[in-house]
C-alpha atoms as a PDB file:
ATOM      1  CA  UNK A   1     -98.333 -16.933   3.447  1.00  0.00           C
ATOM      2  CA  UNK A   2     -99.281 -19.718   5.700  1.00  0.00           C
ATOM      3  CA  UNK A   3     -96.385 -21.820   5.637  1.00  0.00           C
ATOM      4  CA  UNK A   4     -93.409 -20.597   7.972  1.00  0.00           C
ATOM      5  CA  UNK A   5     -90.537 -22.112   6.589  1.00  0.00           C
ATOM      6  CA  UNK A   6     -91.693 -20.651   2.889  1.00  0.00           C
ATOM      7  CA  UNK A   7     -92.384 -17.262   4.813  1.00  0.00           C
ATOM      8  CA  UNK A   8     -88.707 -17.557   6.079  1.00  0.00           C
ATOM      9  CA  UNK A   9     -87.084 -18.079   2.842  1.00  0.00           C
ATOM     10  CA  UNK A  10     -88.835 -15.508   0.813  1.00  0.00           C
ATOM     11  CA  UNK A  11     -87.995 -12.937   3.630  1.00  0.00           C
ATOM     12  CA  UNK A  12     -83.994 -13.995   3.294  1.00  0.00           C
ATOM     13  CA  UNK A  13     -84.715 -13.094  -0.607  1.00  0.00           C
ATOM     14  CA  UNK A  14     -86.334 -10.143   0.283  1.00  0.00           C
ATOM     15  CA  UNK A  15     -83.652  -8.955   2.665  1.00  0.00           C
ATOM     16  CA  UNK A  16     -80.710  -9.758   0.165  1.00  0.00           C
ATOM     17  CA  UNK A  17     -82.443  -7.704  -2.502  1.00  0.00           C
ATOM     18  CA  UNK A  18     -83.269  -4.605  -0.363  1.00  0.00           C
ATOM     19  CA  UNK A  19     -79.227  -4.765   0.827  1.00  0.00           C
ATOM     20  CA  UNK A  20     -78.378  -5.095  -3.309  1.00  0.00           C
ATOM     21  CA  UNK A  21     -80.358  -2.171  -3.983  1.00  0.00           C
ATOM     22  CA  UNK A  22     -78.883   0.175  -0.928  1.00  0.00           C
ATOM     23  CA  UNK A  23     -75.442  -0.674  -2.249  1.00  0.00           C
ATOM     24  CA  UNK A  24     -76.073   0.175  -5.676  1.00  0.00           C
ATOM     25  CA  UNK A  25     -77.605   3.555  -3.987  1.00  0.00           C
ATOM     26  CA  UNK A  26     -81.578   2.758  -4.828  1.00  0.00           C
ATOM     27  CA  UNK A  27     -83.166   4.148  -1.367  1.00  0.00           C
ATOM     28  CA  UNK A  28     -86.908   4.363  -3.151  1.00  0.00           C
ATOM     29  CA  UNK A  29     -88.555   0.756  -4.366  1.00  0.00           C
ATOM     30  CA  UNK A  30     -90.302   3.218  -5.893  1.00  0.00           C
ATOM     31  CA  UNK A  31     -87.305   3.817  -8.368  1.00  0.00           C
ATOM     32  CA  UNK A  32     -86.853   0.140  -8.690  1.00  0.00           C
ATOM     33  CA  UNK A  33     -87.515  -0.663 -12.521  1.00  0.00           C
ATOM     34  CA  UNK A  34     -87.683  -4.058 -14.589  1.00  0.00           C
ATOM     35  CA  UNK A  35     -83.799  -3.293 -15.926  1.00  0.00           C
ATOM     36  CA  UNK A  36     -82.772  -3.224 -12.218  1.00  0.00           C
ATOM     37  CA  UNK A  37     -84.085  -6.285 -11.218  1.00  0.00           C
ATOM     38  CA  UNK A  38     -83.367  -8.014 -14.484  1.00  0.00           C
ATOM     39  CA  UNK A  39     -79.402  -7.377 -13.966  1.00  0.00           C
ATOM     40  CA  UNK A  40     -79.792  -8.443  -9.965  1.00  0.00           C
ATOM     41  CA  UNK A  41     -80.697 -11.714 -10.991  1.00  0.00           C
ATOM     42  CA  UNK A  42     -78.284 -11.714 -13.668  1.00  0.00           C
ATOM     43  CA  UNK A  43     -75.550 -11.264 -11.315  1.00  0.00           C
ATOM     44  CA  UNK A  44     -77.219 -14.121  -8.777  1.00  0.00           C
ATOM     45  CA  UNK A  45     -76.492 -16.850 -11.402  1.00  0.00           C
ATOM     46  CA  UNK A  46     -72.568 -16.993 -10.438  1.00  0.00           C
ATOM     47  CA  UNK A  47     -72.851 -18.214  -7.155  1.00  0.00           C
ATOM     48  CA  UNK A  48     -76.882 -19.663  -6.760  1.00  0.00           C
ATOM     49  CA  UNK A  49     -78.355 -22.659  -7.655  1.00  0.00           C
ATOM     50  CA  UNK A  50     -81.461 -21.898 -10.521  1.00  0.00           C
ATOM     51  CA  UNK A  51     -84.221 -23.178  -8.250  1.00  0.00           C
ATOM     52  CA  UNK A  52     -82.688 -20.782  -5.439  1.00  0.00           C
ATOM     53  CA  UNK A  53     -82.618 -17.742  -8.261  1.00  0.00           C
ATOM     54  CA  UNK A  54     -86.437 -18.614  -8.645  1.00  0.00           C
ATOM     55  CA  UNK A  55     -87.045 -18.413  -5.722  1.00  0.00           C
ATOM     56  CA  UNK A  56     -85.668 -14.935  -4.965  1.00  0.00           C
ATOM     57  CA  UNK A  57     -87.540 -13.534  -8.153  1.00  0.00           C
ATOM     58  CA  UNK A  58     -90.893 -15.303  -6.634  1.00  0.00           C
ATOM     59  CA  UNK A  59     -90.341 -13.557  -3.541  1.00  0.00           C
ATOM     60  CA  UNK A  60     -89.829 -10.244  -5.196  1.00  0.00           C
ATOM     61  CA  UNK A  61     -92.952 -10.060  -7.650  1.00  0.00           C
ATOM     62  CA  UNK A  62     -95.226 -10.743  -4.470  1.00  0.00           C
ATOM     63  CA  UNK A  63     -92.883  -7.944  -2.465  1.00  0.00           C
ATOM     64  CA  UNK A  64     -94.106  -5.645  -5.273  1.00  0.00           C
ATOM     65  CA  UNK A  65     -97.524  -7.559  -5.668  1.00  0.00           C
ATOM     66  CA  UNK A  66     -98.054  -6.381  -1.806  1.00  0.00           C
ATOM     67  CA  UNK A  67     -97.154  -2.767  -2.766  1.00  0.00           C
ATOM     68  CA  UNK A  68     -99.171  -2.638  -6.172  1.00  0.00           C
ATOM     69  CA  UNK A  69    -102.474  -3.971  -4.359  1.00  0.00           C
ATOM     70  CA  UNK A  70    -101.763  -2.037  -1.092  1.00  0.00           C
ATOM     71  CA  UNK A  71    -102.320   1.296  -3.516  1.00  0.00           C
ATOM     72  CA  UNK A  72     -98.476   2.361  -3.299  1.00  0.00           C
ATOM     73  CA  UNK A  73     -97.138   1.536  -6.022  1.00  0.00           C
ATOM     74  CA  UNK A  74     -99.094   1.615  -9.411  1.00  0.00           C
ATOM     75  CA  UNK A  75     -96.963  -1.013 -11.477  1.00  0.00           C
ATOM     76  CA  UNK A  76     -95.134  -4.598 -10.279  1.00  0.00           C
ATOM     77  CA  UNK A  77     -91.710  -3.908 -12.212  1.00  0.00           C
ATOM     78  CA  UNK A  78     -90.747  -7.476 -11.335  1.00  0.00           C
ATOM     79  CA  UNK A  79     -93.542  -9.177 -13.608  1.00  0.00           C
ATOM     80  CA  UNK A  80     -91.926  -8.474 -16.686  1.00  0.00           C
ATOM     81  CA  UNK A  81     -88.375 -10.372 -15.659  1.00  0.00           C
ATOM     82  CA  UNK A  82     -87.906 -13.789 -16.777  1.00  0.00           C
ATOM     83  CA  UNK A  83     -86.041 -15.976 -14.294  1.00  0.00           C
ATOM     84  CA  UNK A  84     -83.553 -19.009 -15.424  1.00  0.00           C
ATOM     85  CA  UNK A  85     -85.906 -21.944 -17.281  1.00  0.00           C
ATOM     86  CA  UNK A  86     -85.606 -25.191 -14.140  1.00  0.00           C
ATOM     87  CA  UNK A  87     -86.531 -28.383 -15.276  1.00  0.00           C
ATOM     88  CA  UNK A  88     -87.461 -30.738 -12.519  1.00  0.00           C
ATOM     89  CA  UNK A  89     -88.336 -34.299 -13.982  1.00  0.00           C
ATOM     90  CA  UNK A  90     -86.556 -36.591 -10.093  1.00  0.00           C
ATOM     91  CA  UNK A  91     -86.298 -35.307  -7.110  1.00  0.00           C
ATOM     92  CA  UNK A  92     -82.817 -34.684  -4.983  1.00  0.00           C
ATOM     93  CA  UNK A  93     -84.269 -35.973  -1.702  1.00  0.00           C
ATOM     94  CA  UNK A  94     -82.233 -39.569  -0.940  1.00  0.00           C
ATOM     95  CA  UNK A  95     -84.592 -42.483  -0.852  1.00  0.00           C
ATOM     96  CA  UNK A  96     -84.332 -46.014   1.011  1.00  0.00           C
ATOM     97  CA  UNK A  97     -84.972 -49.372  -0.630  1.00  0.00           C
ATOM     98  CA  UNK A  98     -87.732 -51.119   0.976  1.00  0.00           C
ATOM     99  CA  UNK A  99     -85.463 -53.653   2.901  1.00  0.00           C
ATOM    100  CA  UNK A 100     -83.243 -50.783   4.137  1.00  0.00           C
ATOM    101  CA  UNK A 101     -86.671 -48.900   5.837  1.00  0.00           C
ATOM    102  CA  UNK A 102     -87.364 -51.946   7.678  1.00  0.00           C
ATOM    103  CA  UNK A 103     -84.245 -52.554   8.441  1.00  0.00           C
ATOM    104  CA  UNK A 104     -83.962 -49.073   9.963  1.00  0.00           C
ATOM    105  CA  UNK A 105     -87.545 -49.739  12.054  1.00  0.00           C
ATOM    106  CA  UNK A 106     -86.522 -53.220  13.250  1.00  0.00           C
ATOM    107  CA  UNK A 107     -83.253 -51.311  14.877  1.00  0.00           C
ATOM    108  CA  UNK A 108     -84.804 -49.297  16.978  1.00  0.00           C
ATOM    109  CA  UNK A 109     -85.175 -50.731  20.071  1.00  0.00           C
ATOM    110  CA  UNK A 110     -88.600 -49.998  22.050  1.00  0.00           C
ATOM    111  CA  UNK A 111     -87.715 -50.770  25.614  1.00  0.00           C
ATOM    112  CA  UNK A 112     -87.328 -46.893  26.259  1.00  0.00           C
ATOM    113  CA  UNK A 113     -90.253 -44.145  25.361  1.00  0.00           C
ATOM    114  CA  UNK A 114     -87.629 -42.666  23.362  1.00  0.00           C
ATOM    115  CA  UNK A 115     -87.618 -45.347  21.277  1.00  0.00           C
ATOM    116  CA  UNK A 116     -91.517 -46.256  20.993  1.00  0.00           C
ATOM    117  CA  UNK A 117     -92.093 -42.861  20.380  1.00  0.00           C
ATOM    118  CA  UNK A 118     -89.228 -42.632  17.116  1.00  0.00           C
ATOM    119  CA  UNK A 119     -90.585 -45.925  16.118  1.00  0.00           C
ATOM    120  CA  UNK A 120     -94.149 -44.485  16.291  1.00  0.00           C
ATOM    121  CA  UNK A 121     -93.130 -41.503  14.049  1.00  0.00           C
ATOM    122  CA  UNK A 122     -90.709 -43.034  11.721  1.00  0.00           C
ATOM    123  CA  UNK A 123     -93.419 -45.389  11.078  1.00  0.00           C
ATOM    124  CA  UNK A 124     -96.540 -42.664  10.458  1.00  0.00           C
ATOM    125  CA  UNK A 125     -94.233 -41.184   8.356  1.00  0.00           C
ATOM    126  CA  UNK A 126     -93.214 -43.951   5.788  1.00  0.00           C
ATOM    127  CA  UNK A 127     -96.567 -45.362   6.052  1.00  0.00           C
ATOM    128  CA  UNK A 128     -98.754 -42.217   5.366  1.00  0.00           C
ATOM    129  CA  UNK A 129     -96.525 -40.342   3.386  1.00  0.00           C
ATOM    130  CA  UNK A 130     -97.000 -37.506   6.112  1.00  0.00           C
ATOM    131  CA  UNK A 131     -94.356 -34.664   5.460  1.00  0.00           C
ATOM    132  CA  UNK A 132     -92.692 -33.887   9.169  1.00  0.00           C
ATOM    133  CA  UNK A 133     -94.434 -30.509   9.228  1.00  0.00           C
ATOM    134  CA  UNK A 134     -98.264 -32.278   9.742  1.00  0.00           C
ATOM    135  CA  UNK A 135     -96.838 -35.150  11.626  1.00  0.00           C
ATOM    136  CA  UNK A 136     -95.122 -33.275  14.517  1.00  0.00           C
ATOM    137  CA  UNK A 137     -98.227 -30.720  14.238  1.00  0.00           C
ATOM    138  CA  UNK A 138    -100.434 -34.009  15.507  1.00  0.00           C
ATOM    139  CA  UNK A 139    -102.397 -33.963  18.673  1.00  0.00           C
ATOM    140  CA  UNK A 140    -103.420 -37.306  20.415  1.00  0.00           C
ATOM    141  CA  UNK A 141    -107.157 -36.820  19.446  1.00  0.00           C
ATOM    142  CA  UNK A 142    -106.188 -37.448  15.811  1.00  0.00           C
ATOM    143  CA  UNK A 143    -105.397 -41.157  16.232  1.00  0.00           C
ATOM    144  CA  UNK A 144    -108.767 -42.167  16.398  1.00  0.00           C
ATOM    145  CA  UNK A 145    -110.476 -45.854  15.921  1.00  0.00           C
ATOM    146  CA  UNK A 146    -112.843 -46.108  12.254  1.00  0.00           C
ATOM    147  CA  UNK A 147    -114.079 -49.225  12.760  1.00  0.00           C
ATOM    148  CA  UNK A 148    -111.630 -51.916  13.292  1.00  0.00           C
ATOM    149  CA  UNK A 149    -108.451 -49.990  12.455  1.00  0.00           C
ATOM    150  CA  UNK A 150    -106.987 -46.840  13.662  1.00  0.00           C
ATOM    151  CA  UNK A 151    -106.573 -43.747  11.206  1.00  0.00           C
ATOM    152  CA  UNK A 152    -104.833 -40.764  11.514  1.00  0.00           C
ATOM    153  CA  UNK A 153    -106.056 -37.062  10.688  1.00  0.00           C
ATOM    154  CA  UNK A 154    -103.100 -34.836   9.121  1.00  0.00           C
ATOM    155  CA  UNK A 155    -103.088 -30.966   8.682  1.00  0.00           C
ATOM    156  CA  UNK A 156    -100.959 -30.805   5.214  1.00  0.00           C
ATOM    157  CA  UNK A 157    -100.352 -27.739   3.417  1.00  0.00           C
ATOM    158  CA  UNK A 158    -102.549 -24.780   2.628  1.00  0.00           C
ATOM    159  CA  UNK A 159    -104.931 -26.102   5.930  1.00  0.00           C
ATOM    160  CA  UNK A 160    -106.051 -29.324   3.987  1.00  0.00           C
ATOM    161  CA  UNK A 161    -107.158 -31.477   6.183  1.00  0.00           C
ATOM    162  CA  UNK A 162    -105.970 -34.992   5.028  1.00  0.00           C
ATOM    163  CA  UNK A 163    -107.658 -38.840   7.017  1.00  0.00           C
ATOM    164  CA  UNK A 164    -106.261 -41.645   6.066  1.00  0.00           C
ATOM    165  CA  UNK A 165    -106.041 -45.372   8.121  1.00  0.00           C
ATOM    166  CA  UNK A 166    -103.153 -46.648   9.477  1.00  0.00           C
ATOM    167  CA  UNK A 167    -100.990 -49.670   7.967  1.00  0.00           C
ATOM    168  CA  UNK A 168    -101.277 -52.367  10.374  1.00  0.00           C
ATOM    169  CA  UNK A 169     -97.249 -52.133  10.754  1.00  0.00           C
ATOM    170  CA  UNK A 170     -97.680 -48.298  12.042  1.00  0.00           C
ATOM    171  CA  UNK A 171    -100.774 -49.368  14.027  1.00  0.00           C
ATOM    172  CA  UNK A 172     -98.832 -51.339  15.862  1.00  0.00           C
ATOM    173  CA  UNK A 173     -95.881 -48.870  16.275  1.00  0.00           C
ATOM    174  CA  UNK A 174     -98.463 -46.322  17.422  1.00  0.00           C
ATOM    175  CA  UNK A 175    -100.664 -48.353  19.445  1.00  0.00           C
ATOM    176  CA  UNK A 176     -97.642 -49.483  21.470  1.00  0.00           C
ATOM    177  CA  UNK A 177     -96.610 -45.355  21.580  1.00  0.00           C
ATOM    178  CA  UNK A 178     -99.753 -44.542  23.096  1.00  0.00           C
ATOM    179  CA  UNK A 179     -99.576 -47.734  25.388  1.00  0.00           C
ATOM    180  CA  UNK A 180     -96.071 -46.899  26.858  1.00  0.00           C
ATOM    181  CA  UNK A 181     -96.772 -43.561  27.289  1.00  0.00           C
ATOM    182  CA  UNK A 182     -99.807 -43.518  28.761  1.00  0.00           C
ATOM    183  CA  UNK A 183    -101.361 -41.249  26.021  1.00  0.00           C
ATOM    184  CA  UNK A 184    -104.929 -42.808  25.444  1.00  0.00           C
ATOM    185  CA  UNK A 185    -107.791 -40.007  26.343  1.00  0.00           C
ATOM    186  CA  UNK A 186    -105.029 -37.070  26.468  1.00  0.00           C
ATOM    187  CA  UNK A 187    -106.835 -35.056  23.894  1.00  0.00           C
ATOM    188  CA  UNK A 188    -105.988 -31.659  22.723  1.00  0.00           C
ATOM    189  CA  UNK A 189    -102.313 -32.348  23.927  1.00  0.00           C
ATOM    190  CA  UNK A 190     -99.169 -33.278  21.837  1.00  0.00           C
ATOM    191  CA  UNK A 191     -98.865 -36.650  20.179  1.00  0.00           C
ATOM    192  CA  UNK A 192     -94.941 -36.721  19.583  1.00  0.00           C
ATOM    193  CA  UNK A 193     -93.420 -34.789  22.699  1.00  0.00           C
ATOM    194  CA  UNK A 194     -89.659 -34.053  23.062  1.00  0.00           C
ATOM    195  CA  UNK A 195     -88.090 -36.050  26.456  1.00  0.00           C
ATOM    196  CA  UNK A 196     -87.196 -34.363  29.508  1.00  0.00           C
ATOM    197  CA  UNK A 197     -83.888 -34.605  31.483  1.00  0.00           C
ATOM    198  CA  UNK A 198     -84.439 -38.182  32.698  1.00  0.00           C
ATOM    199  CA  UNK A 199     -85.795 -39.486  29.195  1.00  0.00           C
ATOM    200  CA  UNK A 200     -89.565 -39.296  29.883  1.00  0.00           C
ATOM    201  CA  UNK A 201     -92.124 -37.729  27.767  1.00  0.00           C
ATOM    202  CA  UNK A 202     -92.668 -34.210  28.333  1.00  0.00           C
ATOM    203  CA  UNK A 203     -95.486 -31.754  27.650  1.00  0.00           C
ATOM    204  CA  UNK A 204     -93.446 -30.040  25.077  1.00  0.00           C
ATOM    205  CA  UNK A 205     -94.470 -30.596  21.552  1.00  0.00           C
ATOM    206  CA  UNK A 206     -91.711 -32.417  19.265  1.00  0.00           C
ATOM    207  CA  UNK A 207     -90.011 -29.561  16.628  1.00  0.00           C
ATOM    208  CA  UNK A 208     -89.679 -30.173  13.349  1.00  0.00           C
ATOM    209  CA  UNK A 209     -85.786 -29.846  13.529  1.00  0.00           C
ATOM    210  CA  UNK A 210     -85.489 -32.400  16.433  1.00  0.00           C
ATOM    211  CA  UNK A 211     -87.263 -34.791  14.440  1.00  0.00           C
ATOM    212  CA  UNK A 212     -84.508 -34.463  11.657  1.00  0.00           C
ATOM    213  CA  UNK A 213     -81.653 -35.286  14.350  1.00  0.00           C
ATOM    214  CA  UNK A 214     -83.708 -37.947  15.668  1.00  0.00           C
ATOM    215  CA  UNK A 215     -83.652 -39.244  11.841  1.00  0.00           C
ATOM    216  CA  UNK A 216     -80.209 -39.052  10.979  1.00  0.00           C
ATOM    217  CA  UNK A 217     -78.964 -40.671  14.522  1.00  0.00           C
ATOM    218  CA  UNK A 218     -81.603 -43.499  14.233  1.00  0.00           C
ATOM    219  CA  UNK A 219     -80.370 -43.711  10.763  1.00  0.00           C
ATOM    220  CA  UNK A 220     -76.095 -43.945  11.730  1.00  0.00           C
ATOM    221  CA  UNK A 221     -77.208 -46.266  14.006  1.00  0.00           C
ATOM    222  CA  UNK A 222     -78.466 -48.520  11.694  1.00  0.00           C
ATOM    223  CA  UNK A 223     -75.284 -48.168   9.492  1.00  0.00           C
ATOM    224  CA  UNK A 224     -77.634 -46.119   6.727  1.00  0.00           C
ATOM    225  CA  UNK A 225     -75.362 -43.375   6.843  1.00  0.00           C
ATOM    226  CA  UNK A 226     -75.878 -39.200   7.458  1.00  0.00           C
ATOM    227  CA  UNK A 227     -77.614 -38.510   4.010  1.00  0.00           C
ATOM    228  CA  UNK A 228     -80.864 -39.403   5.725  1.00  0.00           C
ATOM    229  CA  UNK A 229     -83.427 -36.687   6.133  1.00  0.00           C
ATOM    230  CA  UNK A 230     -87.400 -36.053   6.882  1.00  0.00           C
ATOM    231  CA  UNK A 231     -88.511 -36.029   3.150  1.00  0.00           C
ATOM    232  CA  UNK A 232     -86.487 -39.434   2.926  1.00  0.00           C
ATOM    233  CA  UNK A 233     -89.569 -41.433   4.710  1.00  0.00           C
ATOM    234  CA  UNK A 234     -92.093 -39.704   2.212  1.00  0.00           C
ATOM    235  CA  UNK A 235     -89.958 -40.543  -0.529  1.00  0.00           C
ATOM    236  CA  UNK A 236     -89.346 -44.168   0.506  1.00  0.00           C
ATOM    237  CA  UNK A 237     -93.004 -44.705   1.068  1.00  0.00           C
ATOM    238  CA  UNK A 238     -94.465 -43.578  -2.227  1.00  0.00           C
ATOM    239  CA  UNK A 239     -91.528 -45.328  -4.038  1.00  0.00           C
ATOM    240  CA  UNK A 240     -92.065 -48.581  -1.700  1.00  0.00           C
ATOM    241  CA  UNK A 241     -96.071 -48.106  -2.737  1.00  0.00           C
ATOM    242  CA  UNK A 242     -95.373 -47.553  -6.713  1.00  0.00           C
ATOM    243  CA  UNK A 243     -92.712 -50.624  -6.557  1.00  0.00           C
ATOM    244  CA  UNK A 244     -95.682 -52.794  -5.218  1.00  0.00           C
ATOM    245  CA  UNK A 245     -97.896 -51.954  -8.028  1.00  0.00           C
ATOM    246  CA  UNK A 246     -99.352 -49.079  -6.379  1.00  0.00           C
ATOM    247  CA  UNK A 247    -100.891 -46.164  -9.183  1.00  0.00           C
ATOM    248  CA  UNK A 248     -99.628 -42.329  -9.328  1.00  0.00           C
ATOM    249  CA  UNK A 249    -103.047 -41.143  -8.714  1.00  0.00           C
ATOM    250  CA  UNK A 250    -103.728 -43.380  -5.498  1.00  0.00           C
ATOM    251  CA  UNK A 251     -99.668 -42.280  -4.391  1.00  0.00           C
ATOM    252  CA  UNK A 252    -100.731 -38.390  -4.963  1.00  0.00           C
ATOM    253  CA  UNK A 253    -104.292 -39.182  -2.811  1.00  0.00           C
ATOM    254  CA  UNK A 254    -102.690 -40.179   0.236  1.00  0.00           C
ATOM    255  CA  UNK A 255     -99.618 -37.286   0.201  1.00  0.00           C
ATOM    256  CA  UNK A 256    -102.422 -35.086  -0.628  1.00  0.00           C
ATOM    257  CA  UNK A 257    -100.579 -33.800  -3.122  1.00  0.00           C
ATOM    258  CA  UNK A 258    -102.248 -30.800  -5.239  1.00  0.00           C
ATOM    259  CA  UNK A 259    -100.455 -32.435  -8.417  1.00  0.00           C
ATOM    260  CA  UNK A 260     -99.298 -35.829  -9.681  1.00  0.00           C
ATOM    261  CA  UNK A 261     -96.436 -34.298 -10.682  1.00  0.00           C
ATOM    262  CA  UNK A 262     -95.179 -33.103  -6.821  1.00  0.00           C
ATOM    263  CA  UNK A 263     -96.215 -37.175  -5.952  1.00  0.00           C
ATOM    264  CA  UNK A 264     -94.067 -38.284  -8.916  1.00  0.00           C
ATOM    265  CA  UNK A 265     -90.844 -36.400  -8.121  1.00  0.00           C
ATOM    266  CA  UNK A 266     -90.234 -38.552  -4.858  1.00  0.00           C
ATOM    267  CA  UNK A 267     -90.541 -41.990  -7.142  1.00  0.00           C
ATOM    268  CA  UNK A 268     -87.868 -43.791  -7.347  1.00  0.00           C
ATOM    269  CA  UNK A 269     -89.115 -46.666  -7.877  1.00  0.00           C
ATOM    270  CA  UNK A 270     -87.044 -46.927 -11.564  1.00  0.00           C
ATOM    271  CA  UNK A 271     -83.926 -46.219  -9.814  1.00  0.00           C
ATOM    272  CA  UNK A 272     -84.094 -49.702  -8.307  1.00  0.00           C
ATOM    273  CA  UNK A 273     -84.079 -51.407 -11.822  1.00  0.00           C
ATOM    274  CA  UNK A 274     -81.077 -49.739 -12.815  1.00  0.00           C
ATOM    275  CA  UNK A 275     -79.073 -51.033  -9.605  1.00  0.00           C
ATOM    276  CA  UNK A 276     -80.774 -54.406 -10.280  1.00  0.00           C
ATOM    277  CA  UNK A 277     -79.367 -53.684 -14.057  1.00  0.00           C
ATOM    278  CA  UNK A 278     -76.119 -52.509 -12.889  1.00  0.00           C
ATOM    279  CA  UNK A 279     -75.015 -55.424 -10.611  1.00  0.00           C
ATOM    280  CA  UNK A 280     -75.298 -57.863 -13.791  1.00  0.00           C
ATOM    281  CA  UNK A 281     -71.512 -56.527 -14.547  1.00  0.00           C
ATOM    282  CA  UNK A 282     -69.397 -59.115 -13.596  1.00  0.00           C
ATOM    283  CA  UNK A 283     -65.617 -58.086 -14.039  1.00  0.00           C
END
């Protein structure tokens, strides 16, 4: 399981399953059968979510997948249980109208590295559709020149490898990034670094989790509220794109999506009509 934060969750599952079984005095996963897990996930439905009880049933079948093909165990008990039927047809992740993500860029100022630097990755990330994950991951060698224009190379999930060229308002964010900070020729090294004590770019590599807090106080600042996350800039790029005319399958090509239904969960570009629809009530 290559991705960490999908490695972390399923182990939580794990764990929470191994503790329900010890209190219910199972000590063998051996003795574990399809009536046993059936009932755990019964009893999860009070207090989780049915994407979270999904999860936790996912993470058991490959628990028992890793037993069955490591010659341990002879049957997966957990393939005959049926989880709760999820229908996903919008995403939850909160999405910016176009004039609110530019408003958001415009008020950051980029006197400071600080600021060039969230400008430069705010940017990359609404422009690209780049989730946080490959963005943070980048190295300085994958801003490179094609041409006339400078494109990015992205390492999205599963190892894809995904190049795509730069809008010419992130070229500009970035090219001033690498300016201020001195990057050009720095290859093999962090792009987006975390700052040091007196606010200059370090040789630490920006996390994942900064990047968030980074988000959400460049986002109070600009009176956008708290709600603001990561995902938000993917969201409010591919709904920006499909507002502008922009197709599905182009929208799922640069997320490098695996489906066009991942890429269409984070458009919201119909949610605009209905405000436009709902500020015709004049009372």
């Amino acid at each position: 399981m290559r991705n960490k934060h999908t490695r972390r969750a399923y182990f939580r599952a794990v764990d929470r399953f191994c503790r329900w079984l010890e209190d219910h005095r199972v000590d063998r996963l051996h003795d574990v059968e399809p009536t046993m897990i059936a009932f755990y996930i019964e009893e999860m439905q009070d207090g989780y979510s049915k994407a979270s009880i999904k999860q936790h049933l996912a993470a058991i079948r490959m628990l028992f997948d890793y037993f069955v093909t490591g010659g341990l165990m002879r049957n997966n008990p957990a393939l005959s249980v049926k989880g709760p039927r999820l229908t996903i047809v919008k995403g939850k992740t909160p999405v910016l109208q176009p004039q609110d993500a530019r408003h958001l860029l415009d008020s950051i100022t980029t006197d400071t590295i600080g600021g060039l630097r969230d400008k430069a990755l705010i940017s990359l990330m609404l422009y690209t559709f780049a989730r946080i994950g490959a963005v943070v991951s980048m190295n300085v060698d994958d801003v490179y020149q094609n041409g006339r224009r400078l494109w990015v190379r992205l390492q999205e999930k599963n190892g894809r490898q995904h190049e795509m060229p730069l809008n010419h308002h992130a070229e500009e964010a970035m090219i001033a990034y690498l300016d201020g900070g001195n990057l050009w020729g720095q290859k093999s090294t962090p792009l987006f670094r975390s700052l040091d004590r007196r606010r200059n770019l370090s040789e630490t590599r920006m996390q994942s989790e900064y990047a968030r807090w980074m988000i959400k106080r460049r986002s109070r600042a600009a009176g956008l509220g708290d709600n603001i996350c990561n995902h938000t800039m993917r969201a409010t790029g591919i709904t920006a794109y499909m507002m502008a005319g922009g197709t599905l399958e182009k929208a799922q090509q640069m997320a490098a999506h695996a489906s066009s239904k991942t890429t269409n969960l984070y458009n919201r570009a119909n949610d605009s009509v209905t405000l436009d629809e709902v500020e015709r009530i004049l009372i």
